[in-house]
PDB file of N, CA and C in Angstrom:
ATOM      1  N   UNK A   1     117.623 119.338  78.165  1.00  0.00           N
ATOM      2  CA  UNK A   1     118.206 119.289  79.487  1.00  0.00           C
ATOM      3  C   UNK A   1     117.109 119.061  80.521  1.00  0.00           C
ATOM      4  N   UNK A   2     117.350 118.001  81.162  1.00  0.00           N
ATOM      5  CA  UNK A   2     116.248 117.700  82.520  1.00  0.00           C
ATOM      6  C   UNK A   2     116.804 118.655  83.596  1.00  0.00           C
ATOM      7  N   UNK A   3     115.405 119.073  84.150  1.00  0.00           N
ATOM      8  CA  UNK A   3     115.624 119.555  85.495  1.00  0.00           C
ATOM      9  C   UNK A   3     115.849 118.478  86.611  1.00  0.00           C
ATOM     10  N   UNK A   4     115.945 119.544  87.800  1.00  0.00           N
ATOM     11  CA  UNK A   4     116.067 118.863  88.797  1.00  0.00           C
ATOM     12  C   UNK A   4     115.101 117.275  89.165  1.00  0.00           C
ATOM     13  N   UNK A   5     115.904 116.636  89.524  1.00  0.00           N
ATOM     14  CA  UNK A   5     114.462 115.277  90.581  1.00  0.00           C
ATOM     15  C   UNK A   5     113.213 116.233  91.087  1.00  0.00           C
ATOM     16  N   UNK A   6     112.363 115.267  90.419  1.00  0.00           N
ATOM     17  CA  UNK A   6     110.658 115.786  91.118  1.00  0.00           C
ATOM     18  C   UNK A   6     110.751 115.475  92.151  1.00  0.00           C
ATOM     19  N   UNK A   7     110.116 116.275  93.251  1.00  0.00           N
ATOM     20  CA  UNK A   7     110.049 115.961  94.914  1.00  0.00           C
ATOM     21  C   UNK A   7     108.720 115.745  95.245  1.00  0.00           C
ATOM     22  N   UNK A   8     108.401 114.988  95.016  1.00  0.00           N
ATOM     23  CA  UNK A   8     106.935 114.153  95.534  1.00  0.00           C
ATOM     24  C   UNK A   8     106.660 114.233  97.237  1.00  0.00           C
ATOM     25  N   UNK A   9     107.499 114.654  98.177  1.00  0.00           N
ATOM     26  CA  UNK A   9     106.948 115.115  98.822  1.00  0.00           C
ATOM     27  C   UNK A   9     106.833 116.058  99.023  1.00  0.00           C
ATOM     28  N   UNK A  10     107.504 117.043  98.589  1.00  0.00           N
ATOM     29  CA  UNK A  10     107.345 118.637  98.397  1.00  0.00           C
ATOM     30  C   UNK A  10     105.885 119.102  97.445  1.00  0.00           C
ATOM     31  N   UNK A  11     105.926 118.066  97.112  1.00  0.00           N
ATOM     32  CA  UNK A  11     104.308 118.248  95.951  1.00  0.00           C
ATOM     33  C   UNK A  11     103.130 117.899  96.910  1.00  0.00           C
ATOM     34  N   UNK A  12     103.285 117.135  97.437  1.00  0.00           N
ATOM     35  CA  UNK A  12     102.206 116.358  98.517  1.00  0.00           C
ATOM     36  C   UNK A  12     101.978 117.431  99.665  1.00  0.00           C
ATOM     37  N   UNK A  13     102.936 118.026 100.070  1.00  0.00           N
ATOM     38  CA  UNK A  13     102.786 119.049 101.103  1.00  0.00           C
ATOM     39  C   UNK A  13     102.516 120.494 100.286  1.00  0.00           C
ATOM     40  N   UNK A  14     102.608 120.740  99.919  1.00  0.00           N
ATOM     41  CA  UNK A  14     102.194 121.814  98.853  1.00  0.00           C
ATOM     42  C   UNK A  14     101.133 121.627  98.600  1.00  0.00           C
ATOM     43  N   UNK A  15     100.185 120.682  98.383  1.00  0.00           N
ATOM     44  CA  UNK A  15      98.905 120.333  97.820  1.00  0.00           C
ATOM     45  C   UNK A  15      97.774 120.279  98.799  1.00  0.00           C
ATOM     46  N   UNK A  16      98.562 119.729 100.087  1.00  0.00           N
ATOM     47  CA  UNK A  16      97.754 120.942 101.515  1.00  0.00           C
ATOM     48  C   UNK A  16      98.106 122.023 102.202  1.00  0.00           C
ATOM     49  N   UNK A  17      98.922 122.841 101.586  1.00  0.00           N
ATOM     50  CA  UNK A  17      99.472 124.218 102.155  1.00  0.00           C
ATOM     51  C   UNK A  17     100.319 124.083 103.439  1.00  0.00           C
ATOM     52  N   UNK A  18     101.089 123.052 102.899  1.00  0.00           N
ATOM     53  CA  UNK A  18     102.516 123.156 104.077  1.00  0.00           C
ATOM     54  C   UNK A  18     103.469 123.468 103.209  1.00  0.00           C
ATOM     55  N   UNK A  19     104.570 124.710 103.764  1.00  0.00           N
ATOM     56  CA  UNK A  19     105.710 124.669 103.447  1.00  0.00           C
ATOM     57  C   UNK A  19     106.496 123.301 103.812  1.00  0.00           C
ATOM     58  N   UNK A  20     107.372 123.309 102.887  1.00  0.00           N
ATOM     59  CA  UNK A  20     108.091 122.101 102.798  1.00  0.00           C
ATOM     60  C   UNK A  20     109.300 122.280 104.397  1.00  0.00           C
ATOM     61  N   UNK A  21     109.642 123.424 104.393  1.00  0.00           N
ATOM     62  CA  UNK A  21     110.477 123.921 105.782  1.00  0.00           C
ATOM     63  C   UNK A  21     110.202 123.557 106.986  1.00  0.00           C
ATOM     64  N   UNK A  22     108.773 123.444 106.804  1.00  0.00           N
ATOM     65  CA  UNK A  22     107.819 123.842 108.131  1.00  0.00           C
ATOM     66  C   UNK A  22     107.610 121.947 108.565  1.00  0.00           C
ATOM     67  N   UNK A  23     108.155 121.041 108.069  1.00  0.00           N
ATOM     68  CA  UNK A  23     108.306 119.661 107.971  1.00  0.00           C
ATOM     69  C   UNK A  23     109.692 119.682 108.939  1.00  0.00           C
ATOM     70  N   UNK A  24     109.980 118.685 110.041  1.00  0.00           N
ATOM     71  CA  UNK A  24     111.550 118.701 110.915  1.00  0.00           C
ATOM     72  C   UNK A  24     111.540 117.400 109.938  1.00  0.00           C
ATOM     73  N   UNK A  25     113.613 117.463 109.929  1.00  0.00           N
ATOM     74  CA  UNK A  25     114.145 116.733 109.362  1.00  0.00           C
ATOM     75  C   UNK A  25     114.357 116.224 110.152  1.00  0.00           C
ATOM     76  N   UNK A  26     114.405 114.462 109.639  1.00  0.00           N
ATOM     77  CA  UNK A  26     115.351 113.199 110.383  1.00  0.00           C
ATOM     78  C   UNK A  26     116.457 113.038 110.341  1.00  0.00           C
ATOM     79  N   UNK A  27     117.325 113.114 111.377  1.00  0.00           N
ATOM     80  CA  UNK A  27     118.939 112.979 111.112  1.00  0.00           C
ATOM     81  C   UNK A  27     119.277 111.740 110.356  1.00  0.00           C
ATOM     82  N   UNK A  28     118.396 110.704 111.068  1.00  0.00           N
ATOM     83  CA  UNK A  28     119.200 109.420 110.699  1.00  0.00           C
ATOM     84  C   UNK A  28     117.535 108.533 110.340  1.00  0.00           C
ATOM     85  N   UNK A  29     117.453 107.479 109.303  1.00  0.00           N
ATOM     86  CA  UNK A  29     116.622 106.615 109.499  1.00  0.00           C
ATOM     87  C   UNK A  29     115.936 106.117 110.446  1.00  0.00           C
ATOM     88  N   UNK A  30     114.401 105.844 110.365  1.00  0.00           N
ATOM     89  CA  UNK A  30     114.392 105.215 111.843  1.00  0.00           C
ATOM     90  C   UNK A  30     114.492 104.006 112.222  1.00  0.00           C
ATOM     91  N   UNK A  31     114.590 103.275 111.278  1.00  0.00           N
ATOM     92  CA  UNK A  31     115.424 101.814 111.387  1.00  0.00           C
ATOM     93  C   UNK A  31     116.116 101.424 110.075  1.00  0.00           C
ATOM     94  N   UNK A  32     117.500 101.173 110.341  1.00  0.00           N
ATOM     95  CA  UNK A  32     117.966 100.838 108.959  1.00  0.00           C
ATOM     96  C   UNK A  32     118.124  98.937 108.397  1.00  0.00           C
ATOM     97  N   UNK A  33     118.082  98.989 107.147  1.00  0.00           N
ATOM     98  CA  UNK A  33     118.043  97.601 107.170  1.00  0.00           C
ATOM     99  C   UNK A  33     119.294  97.573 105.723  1.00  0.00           C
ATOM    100  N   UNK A  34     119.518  96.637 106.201  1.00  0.00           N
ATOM    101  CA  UNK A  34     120.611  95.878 105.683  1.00  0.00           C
ATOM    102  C   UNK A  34     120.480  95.337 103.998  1.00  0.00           C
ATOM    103  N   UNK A  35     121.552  96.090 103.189  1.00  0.00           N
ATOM    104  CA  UNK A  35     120.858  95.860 101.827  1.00  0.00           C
ATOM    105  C   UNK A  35     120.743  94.362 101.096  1.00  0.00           C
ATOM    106  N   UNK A  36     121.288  93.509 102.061  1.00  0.00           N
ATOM    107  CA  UNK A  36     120.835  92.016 102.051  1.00  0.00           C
ATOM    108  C   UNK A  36     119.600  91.323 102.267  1.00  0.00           C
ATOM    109  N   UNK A  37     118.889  92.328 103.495  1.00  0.00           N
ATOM    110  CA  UNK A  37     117.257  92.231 103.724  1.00  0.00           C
ATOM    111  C   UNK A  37     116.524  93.119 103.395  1.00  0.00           C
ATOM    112  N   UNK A  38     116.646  94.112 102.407  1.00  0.00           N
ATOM    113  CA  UNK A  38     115.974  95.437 101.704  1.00  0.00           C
ATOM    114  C   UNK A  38     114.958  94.407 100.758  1.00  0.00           C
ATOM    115  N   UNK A  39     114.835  93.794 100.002  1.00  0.00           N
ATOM    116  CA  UNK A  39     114.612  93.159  99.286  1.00  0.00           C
ATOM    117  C   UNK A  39     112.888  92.214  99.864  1.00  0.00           C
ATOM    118  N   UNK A  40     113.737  91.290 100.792  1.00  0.00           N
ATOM    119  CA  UNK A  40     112.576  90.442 101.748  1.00  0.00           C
ATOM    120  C   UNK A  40     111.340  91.719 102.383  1.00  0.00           C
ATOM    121  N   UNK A  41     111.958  92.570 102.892  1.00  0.00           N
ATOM    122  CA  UNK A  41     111.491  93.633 103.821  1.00  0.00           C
ATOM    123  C   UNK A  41     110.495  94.028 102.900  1.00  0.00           C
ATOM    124  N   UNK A  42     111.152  94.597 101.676  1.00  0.00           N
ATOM    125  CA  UNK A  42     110.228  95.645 100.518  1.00  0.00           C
ATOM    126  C   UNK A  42     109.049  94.385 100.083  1.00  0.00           C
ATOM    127  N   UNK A  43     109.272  92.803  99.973  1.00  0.00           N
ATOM    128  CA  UNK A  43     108.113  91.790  99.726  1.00  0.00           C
ATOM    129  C   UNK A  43     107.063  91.967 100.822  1.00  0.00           C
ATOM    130  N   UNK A  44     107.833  91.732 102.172  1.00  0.00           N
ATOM    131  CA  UNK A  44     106.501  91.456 103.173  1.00  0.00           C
ATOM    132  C   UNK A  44     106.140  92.984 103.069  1.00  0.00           C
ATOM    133  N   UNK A  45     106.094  94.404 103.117  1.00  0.00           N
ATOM    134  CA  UNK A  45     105.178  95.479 103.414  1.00  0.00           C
ATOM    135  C   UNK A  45     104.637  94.984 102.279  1.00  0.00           C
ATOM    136  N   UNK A  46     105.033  95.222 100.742  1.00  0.00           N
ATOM    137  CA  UNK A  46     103.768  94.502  99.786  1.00  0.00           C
ATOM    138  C   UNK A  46     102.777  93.239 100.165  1.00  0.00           C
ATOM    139  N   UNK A  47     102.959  92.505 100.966  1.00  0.00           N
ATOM    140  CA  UNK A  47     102.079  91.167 101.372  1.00  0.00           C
ATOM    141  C   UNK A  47     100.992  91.716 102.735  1.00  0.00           C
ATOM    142  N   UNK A  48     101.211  92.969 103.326  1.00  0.00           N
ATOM    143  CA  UNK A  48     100.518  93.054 104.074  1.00  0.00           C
ATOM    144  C   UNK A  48      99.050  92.973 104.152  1.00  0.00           C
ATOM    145  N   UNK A  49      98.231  93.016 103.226  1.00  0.00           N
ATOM    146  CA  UNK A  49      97.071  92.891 102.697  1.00  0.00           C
ATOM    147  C   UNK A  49      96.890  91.709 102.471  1.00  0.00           C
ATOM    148  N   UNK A  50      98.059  90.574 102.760  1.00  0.00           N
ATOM    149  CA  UNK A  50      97.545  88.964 102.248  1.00  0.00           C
ATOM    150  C   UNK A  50      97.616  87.798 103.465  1.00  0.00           C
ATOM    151  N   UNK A  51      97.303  88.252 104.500  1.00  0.00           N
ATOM    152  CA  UNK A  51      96.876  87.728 105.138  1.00  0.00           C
ATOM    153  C   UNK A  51      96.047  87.010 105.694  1.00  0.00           C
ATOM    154  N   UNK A  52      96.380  85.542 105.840  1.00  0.00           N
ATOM    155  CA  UNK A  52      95.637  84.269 105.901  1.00  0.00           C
ATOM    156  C   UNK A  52      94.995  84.462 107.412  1.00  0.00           C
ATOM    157  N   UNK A  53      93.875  84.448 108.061  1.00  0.00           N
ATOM    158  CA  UNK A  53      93.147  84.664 109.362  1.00  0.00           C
ATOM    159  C   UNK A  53      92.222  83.446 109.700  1.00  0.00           C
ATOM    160  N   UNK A  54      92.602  83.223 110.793  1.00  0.00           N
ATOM    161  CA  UNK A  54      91.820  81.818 111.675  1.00  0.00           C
ATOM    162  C   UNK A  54      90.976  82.422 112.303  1.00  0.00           C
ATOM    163  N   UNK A  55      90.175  81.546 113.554  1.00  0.00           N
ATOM    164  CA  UNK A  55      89.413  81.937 114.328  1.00  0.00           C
ATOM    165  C   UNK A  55      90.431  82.994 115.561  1.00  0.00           C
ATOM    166  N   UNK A  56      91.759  82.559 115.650  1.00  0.00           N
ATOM    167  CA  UNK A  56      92.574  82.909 116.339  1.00  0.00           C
ATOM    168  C   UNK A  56      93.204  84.265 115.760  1.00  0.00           C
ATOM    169  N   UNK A  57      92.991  85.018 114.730  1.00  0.00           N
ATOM    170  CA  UNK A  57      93.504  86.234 114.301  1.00  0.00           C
ATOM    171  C   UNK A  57      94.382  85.626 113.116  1.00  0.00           C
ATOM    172  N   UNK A  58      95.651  86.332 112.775  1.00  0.00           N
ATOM    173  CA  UNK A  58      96.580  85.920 111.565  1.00  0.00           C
ATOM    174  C   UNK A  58      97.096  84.882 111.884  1.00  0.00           C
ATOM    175  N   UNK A  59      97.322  83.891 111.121  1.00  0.00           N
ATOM    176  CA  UNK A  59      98.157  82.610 110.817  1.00  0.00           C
ATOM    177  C   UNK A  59      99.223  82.889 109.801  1.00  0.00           C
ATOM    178  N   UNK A  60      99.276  83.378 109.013  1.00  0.00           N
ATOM    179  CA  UNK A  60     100.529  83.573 108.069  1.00  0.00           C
ATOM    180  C   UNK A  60     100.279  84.500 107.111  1.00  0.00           C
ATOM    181  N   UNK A  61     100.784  84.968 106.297  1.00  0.00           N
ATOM    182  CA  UNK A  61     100.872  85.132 104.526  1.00  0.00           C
ATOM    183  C   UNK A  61     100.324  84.392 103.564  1.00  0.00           C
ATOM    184  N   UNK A  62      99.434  84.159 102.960  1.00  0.00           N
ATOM    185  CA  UNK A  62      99.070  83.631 101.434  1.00  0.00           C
ATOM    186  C   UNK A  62     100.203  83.695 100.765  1.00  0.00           C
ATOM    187  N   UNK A  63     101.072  82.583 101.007  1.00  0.00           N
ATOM    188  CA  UNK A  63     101.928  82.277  99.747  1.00  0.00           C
ATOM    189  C   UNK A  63     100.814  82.115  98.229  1.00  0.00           C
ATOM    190  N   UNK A  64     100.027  82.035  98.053  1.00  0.00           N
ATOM    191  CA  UNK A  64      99.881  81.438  96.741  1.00  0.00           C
ATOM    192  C   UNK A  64      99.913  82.502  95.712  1.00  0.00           C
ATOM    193  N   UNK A  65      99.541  84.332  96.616  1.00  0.00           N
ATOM    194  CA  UNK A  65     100.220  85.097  95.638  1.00  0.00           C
ATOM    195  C   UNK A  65     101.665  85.953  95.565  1.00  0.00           C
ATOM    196  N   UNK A  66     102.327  85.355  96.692  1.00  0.00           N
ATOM    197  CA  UNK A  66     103.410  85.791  96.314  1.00  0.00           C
ATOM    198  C   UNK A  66     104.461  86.585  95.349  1.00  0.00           C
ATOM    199  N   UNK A  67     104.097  85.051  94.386  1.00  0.00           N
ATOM    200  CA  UNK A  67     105.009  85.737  93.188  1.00  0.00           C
ATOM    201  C   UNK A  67     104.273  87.036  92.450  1.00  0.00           C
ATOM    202  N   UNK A  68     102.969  86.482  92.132  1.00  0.00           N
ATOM    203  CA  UNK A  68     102.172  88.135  91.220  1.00  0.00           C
ATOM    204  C   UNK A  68     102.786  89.321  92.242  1.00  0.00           C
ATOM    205  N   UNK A  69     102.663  89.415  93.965  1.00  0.00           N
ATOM    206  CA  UNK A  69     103.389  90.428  94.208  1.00  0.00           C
ATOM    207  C   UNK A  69     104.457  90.548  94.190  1.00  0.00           C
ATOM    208  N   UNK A  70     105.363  90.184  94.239  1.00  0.00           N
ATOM    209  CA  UNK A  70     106.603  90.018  94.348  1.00  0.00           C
ATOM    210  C   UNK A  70     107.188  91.111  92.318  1.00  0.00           C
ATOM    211  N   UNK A  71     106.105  90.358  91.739  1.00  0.00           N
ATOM    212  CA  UNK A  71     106.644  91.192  89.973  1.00  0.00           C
ATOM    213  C   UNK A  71     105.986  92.190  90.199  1.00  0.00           C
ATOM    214  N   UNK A  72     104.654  92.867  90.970  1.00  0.00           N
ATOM    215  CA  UNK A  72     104.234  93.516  91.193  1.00  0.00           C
ATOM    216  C   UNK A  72     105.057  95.126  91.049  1.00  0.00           C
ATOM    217  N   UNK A  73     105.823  94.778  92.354  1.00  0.00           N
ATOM    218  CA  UNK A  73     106.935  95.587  92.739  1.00  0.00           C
ATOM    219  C   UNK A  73     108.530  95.128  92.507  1.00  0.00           C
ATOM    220  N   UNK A  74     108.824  94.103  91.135  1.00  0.00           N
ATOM    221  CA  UNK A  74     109.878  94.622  90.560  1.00  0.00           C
ATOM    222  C   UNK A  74     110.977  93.594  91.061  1.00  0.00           C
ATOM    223  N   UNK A  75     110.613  92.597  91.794  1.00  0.00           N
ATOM    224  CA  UNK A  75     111.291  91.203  92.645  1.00  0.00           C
ATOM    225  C   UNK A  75     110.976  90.483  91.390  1.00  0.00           C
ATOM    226  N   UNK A  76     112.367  89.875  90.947  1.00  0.00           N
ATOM    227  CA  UNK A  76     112.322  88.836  89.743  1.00  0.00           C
ATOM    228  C   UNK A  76     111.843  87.354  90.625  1.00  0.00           C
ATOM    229  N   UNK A  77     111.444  86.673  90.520  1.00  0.00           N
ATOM    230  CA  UNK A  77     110.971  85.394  90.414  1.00  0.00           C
ATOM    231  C   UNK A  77     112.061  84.400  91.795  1.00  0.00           C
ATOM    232  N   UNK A  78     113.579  84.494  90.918  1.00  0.00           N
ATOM    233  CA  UNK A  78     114.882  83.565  91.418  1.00  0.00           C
ATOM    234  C   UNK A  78     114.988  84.583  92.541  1.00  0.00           C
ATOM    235  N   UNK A  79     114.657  85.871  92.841  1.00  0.00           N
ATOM    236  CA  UNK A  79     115.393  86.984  94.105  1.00  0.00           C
ATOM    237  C   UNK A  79     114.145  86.209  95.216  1.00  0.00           C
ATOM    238  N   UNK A  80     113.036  85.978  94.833  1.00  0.00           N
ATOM    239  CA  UNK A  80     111.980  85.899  96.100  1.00  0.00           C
ATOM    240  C   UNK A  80     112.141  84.263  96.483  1.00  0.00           C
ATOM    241  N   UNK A  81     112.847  83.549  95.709  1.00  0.00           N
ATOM    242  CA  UNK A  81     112.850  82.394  96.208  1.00  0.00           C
ATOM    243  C   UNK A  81     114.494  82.202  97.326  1.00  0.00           C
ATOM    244  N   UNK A  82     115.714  83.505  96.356  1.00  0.00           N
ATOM    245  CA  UNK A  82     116.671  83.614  97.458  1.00  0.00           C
ATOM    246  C   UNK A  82     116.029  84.296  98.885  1.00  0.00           C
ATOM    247  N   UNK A  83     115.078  84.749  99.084  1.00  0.00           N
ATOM    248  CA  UNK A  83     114.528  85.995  99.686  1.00  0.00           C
ATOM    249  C   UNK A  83     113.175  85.606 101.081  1.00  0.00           C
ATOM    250  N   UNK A  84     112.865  84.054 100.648  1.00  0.00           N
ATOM    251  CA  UNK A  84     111.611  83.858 101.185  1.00  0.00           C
ATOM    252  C   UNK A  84     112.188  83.309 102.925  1.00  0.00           C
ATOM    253  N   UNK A  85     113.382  82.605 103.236  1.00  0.00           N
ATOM    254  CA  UNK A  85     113.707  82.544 104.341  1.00  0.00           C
ATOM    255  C   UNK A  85     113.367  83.728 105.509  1.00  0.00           C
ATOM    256  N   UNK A  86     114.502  84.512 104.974  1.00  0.00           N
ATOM    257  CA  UNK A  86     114.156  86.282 105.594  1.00  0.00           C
ATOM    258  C   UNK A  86     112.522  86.735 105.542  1.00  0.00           C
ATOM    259  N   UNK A  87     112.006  86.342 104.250  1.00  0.00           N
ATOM    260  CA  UNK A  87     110.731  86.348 104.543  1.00  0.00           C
ATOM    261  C   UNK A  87     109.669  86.144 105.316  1.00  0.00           C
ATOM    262  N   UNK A  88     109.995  84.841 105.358  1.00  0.00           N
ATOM    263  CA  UNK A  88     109.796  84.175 106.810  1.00  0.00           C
ATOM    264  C   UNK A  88     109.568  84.583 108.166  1.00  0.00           C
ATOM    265  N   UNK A  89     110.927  84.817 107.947  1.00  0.00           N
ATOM    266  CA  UNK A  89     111.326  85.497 109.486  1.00  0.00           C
ATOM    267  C   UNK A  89     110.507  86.706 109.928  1.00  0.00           C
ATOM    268  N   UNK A  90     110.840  87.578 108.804  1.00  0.00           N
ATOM    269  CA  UNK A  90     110.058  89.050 109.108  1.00  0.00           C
ATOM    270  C   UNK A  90     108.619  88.268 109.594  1.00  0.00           C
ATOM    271  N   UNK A  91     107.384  87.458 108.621  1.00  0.00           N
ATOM    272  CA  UNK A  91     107.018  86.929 108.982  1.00  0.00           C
ATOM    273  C   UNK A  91     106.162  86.537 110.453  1.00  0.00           C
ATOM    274  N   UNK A  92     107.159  86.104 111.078  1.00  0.00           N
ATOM    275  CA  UNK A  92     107.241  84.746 112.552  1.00  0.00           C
ATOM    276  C   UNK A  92     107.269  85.621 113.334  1.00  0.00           C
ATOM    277  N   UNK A  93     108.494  87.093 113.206  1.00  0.00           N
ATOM    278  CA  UNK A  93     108.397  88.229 114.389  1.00  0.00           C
ATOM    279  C   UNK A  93     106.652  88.836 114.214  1.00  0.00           C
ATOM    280  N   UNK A  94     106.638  89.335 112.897  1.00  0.00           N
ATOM    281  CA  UNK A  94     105.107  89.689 113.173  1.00  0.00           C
ATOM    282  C   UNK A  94     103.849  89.287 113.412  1.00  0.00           C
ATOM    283  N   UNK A  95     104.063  88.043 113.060  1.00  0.00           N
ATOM    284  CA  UNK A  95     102.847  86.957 114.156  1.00  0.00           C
ATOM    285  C   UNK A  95     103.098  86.832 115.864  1.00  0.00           C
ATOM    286  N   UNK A  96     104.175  87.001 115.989  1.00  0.00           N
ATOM    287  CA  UNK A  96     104.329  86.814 117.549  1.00  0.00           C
ATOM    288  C   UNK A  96     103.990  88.312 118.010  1.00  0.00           C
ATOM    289  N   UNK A  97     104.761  89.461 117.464  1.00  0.00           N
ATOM    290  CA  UNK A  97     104.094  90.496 118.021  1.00  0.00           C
ATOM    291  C   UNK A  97     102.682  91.163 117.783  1.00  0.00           C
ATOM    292  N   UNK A  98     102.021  90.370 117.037  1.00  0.00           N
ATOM    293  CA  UNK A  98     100.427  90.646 116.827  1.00  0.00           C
ATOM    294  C   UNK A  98      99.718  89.921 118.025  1.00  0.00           C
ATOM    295  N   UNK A  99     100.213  88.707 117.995  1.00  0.00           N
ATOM    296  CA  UNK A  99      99.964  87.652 119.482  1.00  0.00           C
ATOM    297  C   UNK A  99     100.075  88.291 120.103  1.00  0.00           C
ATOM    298  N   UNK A 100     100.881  88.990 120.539  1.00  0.00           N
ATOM    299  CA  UNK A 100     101.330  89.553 121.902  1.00  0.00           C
ATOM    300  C   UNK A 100     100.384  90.632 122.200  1.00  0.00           C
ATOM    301  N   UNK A 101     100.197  91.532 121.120  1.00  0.00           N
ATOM    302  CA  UNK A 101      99.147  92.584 121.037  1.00  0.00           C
ATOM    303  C   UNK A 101      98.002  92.463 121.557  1.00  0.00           C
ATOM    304  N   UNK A 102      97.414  91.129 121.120  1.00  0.00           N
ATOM    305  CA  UNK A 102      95.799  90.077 121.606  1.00  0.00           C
ATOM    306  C   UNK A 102      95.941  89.976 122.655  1.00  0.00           C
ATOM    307  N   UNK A 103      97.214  89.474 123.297  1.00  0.00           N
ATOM    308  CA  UNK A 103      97.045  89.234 124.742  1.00  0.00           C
ATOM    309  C   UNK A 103      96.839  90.278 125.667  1.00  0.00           C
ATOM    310  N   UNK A 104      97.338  91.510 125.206  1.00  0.00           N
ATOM    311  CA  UNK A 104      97.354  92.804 125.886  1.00  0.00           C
ATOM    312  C   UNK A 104      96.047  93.284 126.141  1.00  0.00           C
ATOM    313  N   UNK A 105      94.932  92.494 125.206  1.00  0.00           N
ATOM    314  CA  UNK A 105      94.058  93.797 125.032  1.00  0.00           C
ATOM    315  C   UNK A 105      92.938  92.867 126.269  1.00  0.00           C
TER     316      UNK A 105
END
């Protein structure tokens, strides 16, 4: 008979002497996404480290490893090619709001 689900964050906080209590709960997500773009979303945080950089800061994603990440974390091959549009996109917003960031500073 299995016990309960391991709580990996109850272990993590335990392992620096926080009660798990002593943590406030989130009512609600803090952004929810749509289990149509769960998929694209879960590719680009894996791609964050693959970033192609100009003299101008980021230019895009390194498609060329894509796919190794993509099996990495469990995206079959045919899902990242349904998946790379949205990809994209996520993408195009985060180049513009990195732009935007540069300009601020």
């Amino acid at each position: 008979m299995e016990g309960p689900p391991r709580d990996e964050t109850n272990e993590a906080l335990a392992a620096f002497g926080i009660a798990p209590d002593a943590m406030p709960k989130a009512e609600k997500p803090l952004v929810e996404v749509w289990p149509e773009h769960e998929a694209a979303l879960r590719l680009f945080l894996a791609m964050q480290t693959q970033w192609r950089v100009g003299m101008g800061g980021p230019v895009g994603l390194d498609y060329g490893v894509l796919t190794l990440v993509a099996e990495s974390i469990g995206i079959k091959p045919k899902d990242v090619r349904k998946n790379f549009a949205d990809l994209q996109g996520i993408e195009r917003e985060a180049l513009a709001w990195m732009s935007e960031q540069h300009k601020t500073k």
